[in-house]
N, C-alpha and C. Protein backbone atom coordinates (compact mmCIF):
# COMPACT_ATOMS: atom_id res chain seq x y z
N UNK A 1 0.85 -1.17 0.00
CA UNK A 1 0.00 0.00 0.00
C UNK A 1 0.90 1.23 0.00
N UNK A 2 0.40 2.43 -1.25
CA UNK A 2 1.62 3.24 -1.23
C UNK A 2 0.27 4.64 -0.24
N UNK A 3 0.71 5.16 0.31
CA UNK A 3 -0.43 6.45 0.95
C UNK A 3 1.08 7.73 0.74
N UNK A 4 -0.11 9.13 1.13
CA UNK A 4 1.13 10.05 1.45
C UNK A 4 0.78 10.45 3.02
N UNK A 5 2.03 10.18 3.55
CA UNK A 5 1.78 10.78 5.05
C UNK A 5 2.38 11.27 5.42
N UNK A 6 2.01 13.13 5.74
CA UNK A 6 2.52 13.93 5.73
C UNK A 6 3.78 14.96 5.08
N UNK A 7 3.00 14.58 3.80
CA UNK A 7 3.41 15.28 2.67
C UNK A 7 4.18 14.64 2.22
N UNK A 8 4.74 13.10 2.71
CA UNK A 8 5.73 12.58 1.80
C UNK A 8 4.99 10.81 1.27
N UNK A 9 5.45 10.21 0.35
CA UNK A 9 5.18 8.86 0.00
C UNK A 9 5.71 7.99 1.06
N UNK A 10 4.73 6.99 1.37
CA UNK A 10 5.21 6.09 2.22
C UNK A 10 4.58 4.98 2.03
N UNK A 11 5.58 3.61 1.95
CA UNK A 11 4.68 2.06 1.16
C UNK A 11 5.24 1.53 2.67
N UNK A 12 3.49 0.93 2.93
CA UNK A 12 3.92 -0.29 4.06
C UNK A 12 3.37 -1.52 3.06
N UNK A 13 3.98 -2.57 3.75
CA UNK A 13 3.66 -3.91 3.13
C UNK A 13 2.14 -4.53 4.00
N UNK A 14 1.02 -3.96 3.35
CA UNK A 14 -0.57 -4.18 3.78
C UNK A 14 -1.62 -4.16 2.85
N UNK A 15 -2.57 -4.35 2.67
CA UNK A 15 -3.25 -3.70 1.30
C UNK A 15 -4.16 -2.85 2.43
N UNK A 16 -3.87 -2.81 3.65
CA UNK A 16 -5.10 -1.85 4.32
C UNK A 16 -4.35 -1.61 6.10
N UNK A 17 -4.23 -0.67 6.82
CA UNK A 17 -3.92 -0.36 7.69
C UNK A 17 -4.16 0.23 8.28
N UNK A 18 -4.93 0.34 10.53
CA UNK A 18 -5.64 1.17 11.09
C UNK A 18 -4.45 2.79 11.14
N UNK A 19 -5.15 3.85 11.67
CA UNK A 19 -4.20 4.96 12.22
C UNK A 19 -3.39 4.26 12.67
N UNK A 20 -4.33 3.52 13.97
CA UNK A 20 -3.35 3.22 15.20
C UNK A 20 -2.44 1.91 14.79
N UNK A 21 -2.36 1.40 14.05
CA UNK A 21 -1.20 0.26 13.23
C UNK A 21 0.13 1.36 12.71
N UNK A 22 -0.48 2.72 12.11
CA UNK A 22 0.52 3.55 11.45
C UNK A 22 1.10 3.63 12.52
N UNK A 23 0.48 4.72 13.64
CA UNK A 23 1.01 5.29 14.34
C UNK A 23 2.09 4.42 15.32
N UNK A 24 1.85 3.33 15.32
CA UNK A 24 2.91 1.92 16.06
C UNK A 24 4.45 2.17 15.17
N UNK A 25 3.83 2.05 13.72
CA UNK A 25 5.11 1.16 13.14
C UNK A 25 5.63 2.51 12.64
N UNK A 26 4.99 3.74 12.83
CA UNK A 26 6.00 5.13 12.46
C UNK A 26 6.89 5.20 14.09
N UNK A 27 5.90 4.82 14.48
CA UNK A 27 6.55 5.43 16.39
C UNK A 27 6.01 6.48 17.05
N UNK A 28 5.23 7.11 16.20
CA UNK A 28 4.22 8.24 16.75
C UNK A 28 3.50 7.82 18.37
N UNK A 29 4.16 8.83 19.27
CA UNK A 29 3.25 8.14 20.36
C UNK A 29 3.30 10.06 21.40
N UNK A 30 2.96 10.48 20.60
CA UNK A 30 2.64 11.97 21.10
C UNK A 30 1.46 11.83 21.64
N UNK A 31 1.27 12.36 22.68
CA UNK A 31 0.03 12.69 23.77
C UNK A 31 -0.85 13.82 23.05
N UNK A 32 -0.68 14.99 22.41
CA UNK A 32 -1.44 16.20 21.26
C UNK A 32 -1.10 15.76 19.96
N UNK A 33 -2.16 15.25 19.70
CA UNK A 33 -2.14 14.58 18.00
C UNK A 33 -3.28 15.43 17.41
N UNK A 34 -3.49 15.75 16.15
CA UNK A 34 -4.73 16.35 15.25
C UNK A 34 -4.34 15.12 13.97
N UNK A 35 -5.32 14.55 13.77
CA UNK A 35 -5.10 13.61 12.60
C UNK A 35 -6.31 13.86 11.40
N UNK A 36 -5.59 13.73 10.55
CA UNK A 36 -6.69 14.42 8.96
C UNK A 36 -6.74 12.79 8.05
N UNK A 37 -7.68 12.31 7.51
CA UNK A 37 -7.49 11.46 6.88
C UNK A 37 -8.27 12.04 5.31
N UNK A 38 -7.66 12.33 4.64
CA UNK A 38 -8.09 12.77 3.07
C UNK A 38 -8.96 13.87 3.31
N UNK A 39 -8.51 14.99 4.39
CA UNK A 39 -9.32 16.30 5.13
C UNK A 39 -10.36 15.89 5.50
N UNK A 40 -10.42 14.86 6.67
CA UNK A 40 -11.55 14.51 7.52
C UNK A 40 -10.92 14.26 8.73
N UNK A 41 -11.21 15.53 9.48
CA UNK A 41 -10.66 15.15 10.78
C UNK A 41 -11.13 13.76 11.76
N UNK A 42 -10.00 13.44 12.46
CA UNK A 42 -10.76 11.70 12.96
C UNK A 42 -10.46 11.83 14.49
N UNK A 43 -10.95 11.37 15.27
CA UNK A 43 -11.44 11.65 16.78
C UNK A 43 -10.49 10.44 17.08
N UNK A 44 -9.48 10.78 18.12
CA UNK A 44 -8.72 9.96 18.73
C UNK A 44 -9.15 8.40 19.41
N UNK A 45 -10.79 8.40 19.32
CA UNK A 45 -11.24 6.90 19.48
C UNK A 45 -11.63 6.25 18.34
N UNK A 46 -11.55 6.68 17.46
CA UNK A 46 -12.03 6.18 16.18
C UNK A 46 -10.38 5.95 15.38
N UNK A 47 -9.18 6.04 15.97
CA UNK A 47 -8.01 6.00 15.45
C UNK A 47 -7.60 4.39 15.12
N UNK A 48 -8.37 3.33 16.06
CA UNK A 48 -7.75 1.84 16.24
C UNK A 48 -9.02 1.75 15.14
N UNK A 49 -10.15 1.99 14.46
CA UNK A 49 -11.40 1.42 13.79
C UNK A 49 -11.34 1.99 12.10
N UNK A 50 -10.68 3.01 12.59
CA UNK A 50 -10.52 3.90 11.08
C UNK A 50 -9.26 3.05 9.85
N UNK A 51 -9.56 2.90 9.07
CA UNK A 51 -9.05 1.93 7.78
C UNK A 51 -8.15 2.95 6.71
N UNK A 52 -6.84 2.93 7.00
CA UNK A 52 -6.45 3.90 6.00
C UNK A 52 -6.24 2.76 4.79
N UNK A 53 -6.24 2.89 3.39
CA UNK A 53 -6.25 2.29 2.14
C UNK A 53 -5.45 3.21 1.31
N UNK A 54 -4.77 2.09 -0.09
CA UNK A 54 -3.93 2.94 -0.88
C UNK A 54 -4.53 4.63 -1.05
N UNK A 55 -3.43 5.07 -1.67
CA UNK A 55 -3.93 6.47 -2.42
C UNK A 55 -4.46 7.47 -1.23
N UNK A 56 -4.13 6.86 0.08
CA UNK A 56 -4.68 7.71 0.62
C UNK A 56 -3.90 8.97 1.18
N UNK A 57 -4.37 10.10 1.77
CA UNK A 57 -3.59 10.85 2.30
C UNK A 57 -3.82 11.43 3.90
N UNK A 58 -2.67 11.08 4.72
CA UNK A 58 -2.51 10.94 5.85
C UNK A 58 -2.04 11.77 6.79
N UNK A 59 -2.61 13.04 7.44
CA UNK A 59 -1.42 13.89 7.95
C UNK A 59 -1.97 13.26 9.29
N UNK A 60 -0.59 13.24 10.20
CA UNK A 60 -0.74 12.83 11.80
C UNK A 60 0.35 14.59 12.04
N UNK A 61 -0.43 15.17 12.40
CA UNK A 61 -0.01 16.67 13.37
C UNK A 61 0.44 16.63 15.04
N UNK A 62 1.97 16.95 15.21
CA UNK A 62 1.78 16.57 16.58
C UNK A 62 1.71 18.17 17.22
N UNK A 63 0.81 18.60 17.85
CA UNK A 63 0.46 19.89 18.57
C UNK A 63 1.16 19.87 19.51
N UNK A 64 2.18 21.15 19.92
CA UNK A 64 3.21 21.46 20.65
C UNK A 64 2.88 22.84 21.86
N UNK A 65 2.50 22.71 23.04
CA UNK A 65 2.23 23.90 23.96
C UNK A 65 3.05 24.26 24.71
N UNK A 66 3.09 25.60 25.17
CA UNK A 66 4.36 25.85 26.15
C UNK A 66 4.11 27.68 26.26
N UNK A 67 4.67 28.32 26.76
CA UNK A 67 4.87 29.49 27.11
C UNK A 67 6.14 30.03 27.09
């Protein structure tokens, strides 16, 4: 499966994969996440149910706070 995530090409060996499978095998494990799946924002419980598929496009945003 080839997707773009976060602005770049990226092939995992799947024909189908959850967020939360990405977010394992990228290493993403930020506590402030905003995640877009083909500009549909997706609710952090719906991340393990949600099905990313080829062609798709993937931004995982990690939101940074501080003063």
């Amino acid at each position: 499966m080839k997707i773009t995530l976060n602005n770049r090409q990226e092939e995992f060996n799947s024909e189908t994969l959850t967020i939360s499978q990405i977010m394992e095998i990228k290493s993403f494990h930020f506590k402030m996440l905003v995640v877009r799946l083909n500009d549909t924002l997706i609710k952090r419980e719906e991340y393990s149910s949600t099905q990313v598929k080829n062609g798709d496009d993937l931004k995982i945003i990690h939101l940074v706070s501080g003063g």
